[in-house]
C-alpha atoms as a PDB file:
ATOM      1  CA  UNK A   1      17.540 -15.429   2.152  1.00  0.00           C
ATOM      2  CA  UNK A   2      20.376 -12.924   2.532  1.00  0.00           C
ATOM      3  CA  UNK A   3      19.093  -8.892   2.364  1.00  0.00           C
ATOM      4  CA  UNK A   4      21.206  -8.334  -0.474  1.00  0.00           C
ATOM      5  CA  UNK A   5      19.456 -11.299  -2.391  1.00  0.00           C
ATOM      6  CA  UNK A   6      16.146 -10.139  -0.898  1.00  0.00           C
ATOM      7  CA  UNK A   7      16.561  -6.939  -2.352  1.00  0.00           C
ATOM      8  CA  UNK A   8      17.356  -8.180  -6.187  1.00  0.00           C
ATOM      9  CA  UNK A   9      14.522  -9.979  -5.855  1.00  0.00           C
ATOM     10  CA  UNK A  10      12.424  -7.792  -4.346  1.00  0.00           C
ATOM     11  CA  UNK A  11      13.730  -4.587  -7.418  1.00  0.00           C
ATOM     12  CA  UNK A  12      13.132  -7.640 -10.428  1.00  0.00           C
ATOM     13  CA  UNK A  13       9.577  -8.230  -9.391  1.00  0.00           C
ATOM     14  CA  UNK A  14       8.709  -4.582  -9.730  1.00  0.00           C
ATOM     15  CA  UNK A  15      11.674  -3.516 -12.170  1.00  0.00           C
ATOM     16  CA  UNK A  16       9.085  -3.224 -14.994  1.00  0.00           C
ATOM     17  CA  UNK A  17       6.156  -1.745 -13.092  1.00  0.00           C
ATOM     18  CA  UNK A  18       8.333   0.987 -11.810  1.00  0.00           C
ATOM     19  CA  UNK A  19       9.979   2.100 -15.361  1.00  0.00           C
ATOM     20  CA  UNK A  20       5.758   2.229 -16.409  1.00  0.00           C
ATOM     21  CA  UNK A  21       5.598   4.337 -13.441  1.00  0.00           C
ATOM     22  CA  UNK A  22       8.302   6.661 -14.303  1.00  0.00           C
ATOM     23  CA  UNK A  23       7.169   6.974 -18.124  1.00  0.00           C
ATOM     24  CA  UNK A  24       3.985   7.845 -17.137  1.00  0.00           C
ATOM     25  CA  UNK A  25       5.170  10.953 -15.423  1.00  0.00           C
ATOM     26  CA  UNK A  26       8.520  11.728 -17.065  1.00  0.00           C
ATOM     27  CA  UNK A  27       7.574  12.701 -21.088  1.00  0.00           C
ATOM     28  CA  UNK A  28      11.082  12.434 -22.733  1.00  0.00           C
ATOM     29  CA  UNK A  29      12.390   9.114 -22.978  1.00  0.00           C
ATOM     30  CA  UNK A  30      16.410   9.879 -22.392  1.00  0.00           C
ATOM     31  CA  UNK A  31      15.458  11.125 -18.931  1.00  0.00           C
ATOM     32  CA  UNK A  32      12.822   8.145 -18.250  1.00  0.00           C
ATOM     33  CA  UNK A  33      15.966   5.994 -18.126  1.00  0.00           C
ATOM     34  CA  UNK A  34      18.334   8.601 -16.407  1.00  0.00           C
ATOM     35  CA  UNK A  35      15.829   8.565 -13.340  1.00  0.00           C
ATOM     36  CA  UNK A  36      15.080   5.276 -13.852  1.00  0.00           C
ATOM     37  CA  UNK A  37      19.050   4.420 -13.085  1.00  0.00           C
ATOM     38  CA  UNK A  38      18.447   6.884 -10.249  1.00  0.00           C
ATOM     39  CA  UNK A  39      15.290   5.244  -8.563  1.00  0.00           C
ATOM     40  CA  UNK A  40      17.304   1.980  -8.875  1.00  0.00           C
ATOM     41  CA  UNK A  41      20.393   3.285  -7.032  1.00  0.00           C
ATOM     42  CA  UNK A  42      18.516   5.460  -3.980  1.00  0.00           C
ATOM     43  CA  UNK A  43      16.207   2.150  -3.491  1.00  0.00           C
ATOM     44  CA  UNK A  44      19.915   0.209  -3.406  1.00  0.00           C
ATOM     45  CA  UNK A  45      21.388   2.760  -1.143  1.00  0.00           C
ATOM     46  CA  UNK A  46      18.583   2.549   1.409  1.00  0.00           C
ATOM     47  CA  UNK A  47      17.524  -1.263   1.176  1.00  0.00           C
ATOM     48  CA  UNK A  48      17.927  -1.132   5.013  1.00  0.00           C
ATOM     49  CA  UNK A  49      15.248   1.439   5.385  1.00  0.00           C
ATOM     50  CA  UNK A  50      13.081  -0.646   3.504  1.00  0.00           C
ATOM     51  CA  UNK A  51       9.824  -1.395   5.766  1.00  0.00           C
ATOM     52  CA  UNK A  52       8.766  -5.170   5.506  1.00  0.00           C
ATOM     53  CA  UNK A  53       5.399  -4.935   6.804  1.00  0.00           C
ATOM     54  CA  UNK A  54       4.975  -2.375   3.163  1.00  0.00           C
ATOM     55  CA  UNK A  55       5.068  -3.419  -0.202  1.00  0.00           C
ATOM     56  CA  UNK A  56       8.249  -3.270  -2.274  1.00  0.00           C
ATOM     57  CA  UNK A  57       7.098  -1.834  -4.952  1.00  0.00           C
ATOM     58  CA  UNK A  58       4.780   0.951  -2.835  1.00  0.00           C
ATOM     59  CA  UNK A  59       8.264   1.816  -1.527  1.00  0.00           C
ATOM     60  CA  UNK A  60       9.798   2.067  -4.534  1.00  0.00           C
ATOM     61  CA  UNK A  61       7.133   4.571  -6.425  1.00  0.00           C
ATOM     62  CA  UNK A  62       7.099   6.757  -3.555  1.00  0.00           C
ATOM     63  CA  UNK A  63      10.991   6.922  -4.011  1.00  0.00           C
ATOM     64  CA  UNK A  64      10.293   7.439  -7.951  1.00  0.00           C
ATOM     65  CA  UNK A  65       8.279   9.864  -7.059  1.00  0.00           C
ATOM     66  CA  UNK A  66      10.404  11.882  -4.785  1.00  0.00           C
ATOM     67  CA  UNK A  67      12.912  11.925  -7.096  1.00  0.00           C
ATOM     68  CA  UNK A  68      11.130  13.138  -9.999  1.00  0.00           C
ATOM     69  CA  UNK A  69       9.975  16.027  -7.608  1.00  0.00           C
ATOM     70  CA  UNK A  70      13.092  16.673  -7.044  1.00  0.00           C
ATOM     71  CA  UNK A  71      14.470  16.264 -10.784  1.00  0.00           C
ATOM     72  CA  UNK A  72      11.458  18.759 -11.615  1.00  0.00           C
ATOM     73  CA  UNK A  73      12.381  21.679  -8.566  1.00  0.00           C
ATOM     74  CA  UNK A  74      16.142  21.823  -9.753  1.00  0.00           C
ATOM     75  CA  UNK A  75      15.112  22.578 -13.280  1.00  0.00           C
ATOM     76  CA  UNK A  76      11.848  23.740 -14.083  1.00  0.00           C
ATOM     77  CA  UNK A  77      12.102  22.489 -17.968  1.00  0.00           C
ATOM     78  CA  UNK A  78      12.702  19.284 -16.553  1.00  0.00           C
ATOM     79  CA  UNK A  79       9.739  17.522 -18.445  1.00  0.00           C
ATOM     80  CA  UNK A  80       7.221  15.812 -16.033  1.00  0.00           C
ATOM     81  CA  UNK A  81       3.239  15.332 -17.442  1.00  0.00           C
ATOM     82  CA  UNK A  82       1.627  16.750 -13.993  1.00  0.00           C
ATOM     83  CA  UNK A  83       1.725  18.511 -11.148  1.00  0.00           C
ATOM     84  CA  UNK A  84       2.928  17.202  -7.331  1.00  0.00           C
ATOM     85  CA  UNK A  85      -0.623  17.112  -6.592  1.00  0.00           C
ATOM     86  CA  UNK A  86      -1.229  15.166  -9.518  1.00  0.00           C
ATOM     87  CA  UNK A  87       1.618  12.465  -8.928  1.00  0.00           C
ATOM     88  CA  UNK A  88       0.618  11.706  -5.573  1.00  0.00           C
ATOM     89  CA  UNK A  89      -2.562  11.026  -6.486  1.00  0.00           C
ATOM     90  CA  UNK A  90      -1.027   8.257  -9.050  1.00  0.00           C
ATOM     91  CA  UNK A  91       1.216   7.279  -6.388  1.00  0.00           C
ATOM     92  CA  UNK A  92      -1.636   6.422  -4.448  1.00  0.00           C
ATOM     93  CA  UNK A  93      -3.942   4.554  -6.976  1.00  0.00           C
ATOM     94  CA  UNK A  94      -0.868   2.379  -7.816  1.00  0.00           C
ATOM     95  CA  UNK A  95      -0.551   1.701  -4.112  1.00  0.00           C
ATOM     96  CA  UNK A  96      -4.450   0.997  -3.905  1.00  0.00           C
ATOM     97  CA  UNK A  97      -4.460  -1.201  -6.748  1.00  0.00           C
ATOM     98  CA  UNK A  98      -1.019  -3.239  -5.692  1.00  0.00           C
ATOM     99  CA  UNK A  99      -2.696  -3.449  -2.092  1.00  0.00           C
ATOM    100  CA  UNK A 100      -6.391  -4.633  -4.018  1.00  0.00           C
ATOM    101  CA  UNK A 101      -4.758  -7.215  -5.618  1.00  0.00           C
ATOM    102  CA  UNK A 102      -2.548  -8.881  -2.808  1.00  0.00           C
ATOM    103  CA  UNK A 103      -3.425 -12.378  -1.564  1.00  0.00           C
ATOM    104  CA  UNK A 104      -4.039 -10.815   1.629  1.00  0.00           C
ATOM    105  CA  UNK A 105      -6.635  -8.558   1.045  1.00  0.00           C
ATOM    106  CA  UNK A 106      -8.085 -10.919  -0.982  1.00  0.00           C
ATOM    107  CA  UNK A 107      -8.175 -12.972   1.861  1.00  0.00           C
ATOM    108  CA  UNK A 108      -9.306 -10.153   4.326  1.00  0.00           C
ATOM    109  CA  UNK A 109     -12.536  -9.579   1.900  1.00  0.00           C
ATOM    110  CA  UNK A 110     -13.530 -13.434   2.250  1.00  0.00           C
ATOM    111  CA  UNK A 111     -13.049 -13.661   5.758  1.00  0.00           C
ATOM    112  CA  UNK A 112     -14.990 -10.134   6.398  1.00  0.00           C
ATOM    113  CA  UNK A 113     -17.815 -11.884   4.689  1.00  0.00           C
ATOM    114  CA  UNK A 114     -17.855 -14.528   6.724  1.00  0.00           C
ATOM    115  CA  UNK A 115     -18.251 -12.527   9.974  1.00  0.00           C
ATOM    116  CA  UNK A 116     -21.659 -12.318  11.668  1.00  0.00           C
ATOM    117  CA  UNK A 117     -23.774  -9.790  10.318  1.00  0.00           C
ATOM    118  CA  UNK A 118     -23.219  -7.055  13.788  1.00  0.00           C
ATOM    119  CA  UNK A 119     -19.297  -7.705  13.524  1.00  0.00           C
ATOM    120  CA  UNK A 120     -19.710  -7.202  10.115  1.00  0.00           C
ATOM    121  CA  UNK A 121     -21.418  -3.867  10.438  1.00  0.00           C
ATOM    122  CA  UNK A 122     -18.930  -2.860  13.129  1.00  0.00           C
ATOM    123  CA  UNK A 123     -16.190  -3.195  10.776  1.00  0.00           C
ATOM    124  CA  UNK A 124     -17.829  -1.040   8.045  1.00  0.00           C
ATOM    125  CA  UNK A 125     -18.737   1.696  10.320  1.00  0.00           C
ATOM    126  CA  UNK A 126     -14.930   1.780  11.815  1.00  0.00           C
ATOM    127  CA  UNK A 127     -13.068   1.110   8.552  1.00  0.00           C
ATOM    128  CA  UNK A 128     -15.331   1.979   5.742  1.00  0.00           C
ATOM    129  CA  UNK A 129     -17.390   4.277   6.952  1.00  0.00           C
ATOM    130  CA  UNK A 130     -14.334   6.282   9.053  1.00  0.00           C
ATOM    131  CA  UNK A 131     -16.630   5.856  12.357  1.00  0.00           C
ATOM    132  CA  UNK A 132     -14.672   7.058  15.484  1.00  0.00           C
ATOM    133  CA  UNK A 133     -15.559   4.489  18.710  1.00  0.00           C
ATOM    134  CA  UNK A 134     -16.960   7.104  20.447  1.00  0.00           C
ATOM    135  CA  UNK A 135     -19.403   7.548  17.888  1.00  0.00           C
ATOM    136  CA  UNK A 136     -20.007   4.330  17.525  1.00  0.00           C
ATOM    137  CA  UNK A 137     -20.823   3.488  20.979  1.00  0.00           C
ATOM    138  CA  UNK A 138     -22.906   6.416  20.784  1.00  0.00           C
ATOM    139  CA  UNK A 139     -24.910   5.013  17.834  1.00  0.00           C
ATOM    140  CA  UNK A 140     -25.594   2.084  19.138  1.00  0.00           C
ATOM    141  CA  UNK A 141     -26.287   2.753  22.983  1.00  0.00           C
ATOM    142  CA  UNK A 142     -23.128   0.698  24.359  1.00  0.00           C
ATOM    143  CA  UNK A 143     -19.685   2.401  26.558  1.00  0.00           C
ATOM    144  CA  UNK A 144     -16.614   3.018  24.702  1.00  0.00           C
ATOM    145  CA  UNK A 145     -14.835   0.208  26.080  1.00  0.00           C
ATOM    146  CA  UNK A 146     -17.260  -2.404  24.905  1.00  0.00           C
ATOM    147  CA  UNK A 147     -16.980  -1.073  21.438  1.00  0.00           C
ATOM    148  CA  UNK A 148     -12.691  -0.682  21.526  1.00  0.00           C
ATOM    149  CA  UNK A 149     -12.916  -4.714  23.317  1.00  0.00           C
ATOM    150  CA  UNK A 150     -15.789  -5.826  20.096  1.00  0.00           C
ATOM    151  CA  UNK A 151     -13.443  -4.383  17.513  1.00  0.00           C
ATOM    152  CA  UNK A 152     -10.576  -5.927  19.158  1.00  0.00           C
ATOM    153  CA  UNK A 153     -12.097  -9.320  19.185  1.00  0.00           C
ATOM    154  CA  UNK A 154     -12.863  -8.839  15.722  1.00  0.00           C
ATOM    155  CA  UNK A 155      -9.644  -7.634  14.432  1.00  0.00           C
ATOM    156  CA  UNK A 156      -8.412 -10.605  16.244  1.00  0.00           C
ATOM    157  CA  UNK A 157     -10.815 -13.415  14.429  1.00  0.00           C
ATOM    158  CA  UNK A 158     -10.132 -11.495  11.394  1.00  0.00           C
ATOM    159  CA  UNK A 159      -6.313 -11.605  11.710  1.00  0.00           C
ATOM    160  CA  UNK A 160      -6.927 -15.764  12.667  1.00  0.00           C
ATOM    161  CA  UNK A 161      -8.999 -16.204   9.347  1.00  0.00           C
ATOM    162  CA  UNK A 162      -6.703 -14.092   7.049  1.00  0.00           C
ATOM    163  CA  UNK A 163      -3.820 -16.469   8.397  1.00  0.00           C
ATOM    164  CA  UNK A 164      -5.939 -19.932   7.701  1.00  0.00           C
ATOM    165  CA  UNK A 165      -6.660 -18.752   4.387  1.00  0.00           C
ATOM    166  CA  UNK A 166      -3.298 -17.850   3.728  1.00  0.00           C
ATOM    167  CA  UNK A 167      -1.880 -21.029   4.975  1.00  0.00           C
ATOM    168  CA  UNK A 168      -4.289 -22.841   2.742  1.00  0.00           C
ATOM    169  CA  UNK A 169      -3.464 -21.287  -0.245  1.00  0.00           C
ATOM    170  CA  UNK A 170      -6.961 -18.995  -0.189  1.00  0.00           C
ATOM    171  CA  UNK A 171      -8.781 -22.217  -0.233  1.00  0.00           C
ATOM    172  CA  UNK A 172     -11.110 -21.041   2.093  1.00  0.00           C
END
């Protein structure tokens, strides 16, 4: 598909999400649809920044975002519901909830359930839990390396499972 198409395609599927996003922040409904027409042209204007590996529509808030910010510090009566603070916290639960609901983590959640019950608990004291590897080869009397080479291994059957399931159509 051709970048330009990718793009339109990319700005319909989220089109609607993103001018919910932007009327949940911004309370007058003129200048919903003035940054709205602004969002839409910055996201145009850098399509070739755009980051594959991210979501499109993650992208596209955190543009929203920046632009409200930026409505809101060149005129203070500029009428947005919260603080930055605030917003980035809503930035982020949209993010959380768009990344919750992707086939891939859907898939990552079956195949962590189908690891053994040690990998299993390695995984949740790295990624859950926020467990550094030192700690965790502390914890559970083994060296450092053999903890970074058992994560690795897992990531890997992990990354193998996630593209099975995928392939399948999350049959697995």
């Amino acid at each position: 598909m051709d970048p330009h198409d990718e793009f339109v395609a990319h700005f319909l599927q989220v089109e609607r999400d993103l001018r919910a996003f932007i009327g949940s922040l911004v309370r007058d409904w003129h200048l919903r649809d003035d940054v709205f027409q602004e969002v839409a042209l910055a996201l145009f204007r850098q399509r070739e920044q755009y980051d594959r590996t991210r979501p499109f529509g993650a992208w596209a808030r955190g543009i929203a975002a920046n632009k409200i910010l930026q409505r809101k510090a060149q005129d203070h009566r500029f009428p947005v519901a919260f603080a930055p603070e605030t917003i980035q916290a809503v930035v982020d639960a949209f993010d959380a909830e768009e990344e919750a609901d992707s086939p891939k983590a859907g898939a990552l959640r079956r195949c962590i359930d189908q690891l053994p019950p040690r990998s299993r608990a390695l995984i949740d004291q790295r990624y859950e839990q926020g467990i550094k590897p030192a700690a965790i080869a502390e914890r559970s009397g083994r060296t450092l390396d053999a903890v970074y080479q058992a994560l690795s291994r897992v990531r890997q059957v992990l990354e193998d499972c996630v593209g099975r399931q995928l392939a399948d159509g999350g049959s697995r």
